[in-house]
C-alpha atoms as a PDB file:
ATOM      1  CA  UNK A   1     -10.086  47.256 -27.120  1.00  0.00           C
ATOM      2  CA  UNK A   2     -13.002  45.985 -25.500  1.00  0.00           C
ATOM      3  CA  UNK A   3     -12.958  42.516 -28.176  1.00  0.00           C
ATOM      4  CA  UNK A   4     -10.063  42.116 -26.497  1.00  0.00           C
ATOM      5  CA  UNK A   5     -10.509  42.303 -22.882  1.00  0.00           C
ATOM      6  CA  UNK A   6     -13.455  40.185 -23.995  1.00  0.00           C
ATOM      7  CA  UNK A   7     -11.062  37.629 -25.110  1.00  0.00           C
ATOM      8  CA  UNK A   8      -8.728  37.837 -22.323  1.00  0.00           C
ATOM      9  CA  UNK A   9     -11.536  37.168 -19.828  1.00  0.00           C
ATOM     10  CA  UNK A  10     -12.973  34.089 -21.606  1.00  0.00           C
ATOM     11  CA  UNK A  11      -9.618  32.752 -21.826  1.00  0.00           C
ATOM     12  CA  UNK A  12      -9.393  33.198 -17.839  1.00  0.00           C
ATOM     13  CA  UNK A  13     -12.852  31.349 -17.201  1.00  0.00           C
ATOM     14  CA  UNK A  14     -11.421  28.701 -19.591  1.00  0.00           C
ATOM     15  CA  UNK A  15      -8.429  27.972 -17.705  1.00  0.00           C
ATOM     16  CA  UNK A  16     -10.050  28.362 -14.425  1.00  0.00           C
ATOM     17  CA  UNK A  17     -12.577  25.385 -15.845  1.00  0.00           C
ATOM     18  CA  UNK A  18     -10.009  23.432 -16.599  1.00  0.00           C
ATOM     19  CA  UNK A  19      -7.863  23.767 -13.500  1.00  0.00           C
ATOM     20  CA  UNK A  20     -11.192  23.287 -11.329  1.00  0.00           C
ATOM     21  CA  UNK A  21     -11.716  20.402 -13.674  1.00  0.00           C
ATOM     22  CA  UNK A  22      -8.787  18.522 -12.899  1.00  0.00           C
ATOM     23  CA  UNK A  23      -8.491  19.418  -9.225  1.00  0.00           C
ATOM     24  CA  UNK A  24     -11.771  17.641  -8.790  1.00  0.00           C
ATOM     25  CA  UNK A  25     -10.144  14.539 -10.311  1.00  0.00           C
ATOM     26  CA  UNK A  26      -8.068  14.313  -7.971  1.00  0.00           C
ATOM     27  CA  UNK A  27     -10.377  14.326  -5.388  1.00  0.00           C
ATOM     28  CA  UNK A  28     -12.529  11.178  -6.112  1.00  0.00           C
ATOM     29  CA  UNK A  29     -10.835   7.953  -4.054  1.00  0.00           C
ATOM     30  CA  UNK A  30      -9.812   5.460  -6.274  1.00  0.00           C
ATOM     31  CA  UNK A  31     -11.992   2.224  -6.987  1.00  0.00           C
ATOM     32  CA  UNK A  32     -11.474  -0.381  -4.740  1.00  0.00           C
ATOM     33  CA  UNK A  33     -11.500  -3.975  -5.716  1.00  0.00           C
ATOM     34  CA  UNK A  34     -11.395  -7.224  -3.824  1.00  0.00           C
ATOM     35  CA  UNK A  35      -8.409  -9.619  -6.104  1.00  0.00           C
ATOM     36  CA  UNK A  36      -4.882  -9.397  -7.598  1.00  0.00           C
ATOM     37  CA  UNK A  37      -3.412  -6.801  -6.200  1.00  0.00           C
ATOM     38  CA  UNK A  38      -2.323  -3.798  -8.442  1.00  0.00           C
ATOM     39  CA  UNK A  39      -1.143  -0.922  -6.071  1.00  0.00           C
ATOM     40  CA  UNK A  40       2.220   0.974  -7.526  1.00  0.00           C
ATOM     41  CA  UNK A  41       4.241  -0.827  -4.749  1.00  0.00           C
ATOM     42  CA  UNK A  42       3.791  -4.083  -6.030  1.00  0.00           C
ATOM     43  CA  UNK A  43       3.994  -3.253  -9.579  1.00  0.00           C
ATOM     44  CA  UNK A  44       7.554  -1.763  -8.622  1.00  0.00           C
ATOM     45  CA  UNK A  45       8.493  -4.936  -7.108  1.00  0.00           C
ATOM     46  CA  UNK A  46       7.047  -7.264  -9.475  1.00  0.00           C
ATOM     47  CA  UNK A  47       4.028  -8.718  -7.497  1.00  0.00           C
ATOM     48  CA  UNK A  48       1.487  -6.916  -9.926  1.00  0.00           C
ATOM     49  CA  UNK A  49      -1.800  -9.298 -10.043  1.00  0.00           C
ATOM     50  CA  UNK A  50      -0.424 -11.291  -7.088  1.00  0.00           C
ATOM     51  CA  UNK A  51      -3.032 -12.420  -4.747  1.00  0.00           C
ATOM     52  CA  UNK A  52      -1.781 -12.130  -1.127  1.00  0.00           C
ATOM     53  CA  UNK A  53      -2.784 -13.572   2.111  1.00  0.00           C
ATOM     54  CA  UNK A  54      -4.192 -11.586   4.968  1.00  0.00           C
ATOM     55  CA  UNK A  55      -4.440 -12.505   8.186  1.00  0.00           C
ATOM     56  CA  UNK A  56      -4.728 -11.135  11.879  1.00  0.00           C
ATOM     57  CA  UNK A  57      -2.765 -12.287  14.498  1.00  0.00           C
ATOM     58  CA  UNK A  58       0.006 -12.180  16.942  1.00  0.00           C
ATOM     59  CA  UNK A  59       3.703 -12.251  16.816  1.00  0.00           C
ATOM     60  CA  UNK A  60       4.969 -14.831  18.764  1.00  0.00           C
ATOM     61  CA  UNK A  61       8.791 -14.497  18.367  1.00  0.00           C
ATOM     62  CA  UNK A  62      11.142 -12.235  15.927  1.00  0.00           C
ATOM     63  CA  UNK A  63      14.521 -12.834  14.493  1.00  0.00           C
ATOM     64  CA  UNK A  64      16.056  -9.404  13.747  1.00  0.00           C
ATOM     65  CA  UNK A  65      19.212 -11.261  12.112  1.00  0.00           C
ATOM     66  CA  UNK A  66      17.425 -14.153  10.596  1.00  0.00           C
ATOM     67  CA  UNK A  67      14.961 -11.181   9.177  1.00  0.00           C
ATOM     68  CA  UNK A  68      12.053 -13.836  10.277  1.00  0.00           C
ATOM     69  CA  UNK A  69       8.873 -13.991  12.470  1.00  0.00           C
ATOM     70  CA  UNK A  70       6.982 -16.866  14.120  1.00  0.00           C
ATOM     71  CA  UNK A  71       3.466 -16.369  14.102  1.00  0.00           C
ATOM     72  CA  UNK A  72       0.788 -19.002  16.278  1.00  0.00           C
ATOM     73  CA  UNK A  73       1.139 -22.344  15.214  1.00  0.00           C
ATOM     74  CA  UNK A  74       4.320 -22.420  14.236  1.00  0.00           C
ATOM     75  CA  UNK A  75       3.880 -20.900  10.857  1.00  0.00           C
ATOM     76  CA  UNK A  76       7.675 -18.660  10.226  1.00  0.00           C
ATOM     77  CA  UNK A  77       7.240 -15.504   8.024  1.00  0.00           C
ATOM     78  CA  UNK A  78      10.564 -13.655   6.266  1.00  0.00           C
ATOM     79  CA  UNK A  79      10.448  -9.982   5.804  1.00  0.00           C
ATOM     80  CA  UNK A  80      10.486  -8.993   2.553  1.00  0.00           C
ATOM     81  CA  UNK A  81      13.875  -6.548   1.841  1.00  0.00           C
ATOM     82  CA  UNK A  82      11.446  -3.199   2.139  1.00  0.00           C
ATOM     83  CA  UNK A  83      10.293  -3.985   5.398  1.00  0.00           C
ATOM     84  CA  UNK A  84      11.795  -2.816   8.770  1.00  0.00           C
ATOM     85  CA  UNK A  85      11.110  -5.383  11.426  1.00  0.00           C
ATOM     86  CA  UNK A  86      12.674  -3.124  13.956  1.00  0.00           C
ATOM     87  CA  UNK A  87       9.480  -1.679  15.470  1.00  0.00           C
ATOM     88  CA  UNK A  88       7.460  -4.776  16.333  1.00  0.00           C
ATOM     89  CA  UNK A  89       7.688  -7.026  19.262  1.00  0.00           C
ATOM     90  CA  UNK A  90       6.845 -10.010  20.477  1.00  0.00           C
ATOM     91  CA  UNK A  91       3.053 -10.306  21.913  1.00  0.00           C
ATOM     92  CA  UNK A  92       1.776  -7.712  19.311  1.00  0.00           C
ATOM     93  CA  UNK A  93      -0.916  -8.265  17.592  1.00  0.00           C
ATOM     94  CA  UNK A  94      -0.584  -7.454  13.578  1.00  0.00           C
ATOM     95  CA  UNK A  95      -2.303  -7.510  10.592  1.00  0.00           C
ATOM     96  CA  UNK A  96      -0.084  -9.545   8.053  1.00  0.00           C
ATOM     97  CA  UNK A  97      -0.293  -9.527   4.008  1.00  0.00           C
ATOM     98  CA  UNK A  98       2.376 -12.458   2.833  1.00  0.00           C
ATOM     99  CA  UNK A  99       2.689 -14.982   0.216  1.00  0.00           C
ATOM    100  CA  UNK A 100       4.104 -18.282  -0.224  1.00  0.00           C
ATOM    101  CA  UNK A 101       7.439 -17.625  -2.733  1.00  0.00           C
ATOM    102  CA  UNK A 102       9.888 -20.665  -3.568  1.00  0.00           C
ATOM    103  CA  UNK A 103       8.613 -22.345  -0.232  1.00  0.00           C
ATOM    104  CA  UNK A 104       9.144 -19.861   1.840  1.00  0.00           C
ATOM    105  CA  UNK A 105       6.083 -17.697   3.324  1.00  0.00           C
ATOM    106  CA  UNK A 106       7.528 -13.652   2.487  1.00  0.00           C
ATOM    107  CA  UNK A 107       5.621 -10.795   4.394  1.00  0.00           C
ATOM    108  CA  UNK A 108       5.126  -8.065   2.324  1.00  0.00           C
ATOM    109  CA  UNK A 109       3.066  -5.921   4.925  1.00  0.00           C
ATOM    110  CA  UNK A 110       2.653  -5.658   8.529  1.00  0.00           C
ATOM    111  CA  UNK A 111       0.277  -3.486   9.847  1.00  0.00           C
ATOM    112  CA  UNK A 112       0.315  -2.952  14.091  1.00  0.00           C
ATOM    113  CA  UNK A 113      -3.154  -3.572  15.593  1.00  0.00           C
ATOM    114  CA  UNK A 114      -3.241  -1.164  18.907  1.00  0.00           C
ATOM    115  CA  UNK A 115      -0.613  -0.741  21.111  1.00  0.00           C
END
């Protein structure tokens, strides 16, 4: 009997090992690398190793219908279908991650700076 509660307590430090083992995996933050982006939500919408434009700036004017915002100097960014313009306004100041597709400059992130 006592080979076996022995066994039975090896067997518990083993799987307690293991399940501190991978619980500490999950705690270590993931590499992070300047370059083509290759975050799960562009690999779901097919912008895997796409390099996209930051910037910081404010929104001069929004189109809620047009799904479109003017930025300073002009420049006229379209929301990409996952994004919900319906929070911003005009005078904000954002951070912006777009890219130029078939001519057209297509936000694909909008972060609000502040208030």
């Amino acid at each position: 009997m006592r080979k076996f509660d022995q066994g039975v307590a090896l067997a518990a430090m083993f799987a307690g090992a293991l399940a501190a083992g991978s619980a500490f995996a999950q705690l270590i933050p993931p590499t992070v690398m300047d370059g083509p982006s290759m975050n799960s939500m562009d690999m779901l919408y097919g912008r895997a190793g796409r390099v996209l434009n930051n910037i910081t700036t404010r929104i001069e004017s929004i189109d809620l219908n047009a799904r479109t915002m003017t930025i300073p100097g002009g420049k006229v960014l379209t929301f990409a279908n996952n994004l919900n313009p319906a929070g911003l306004r005009v005078g904000q100041s954002v951070m912006l991650q777009y890219e130029e597709e078939d001519g057209k400059n297509v936000l694909h992130g909008v972060t609000p700076i502040g208030n």
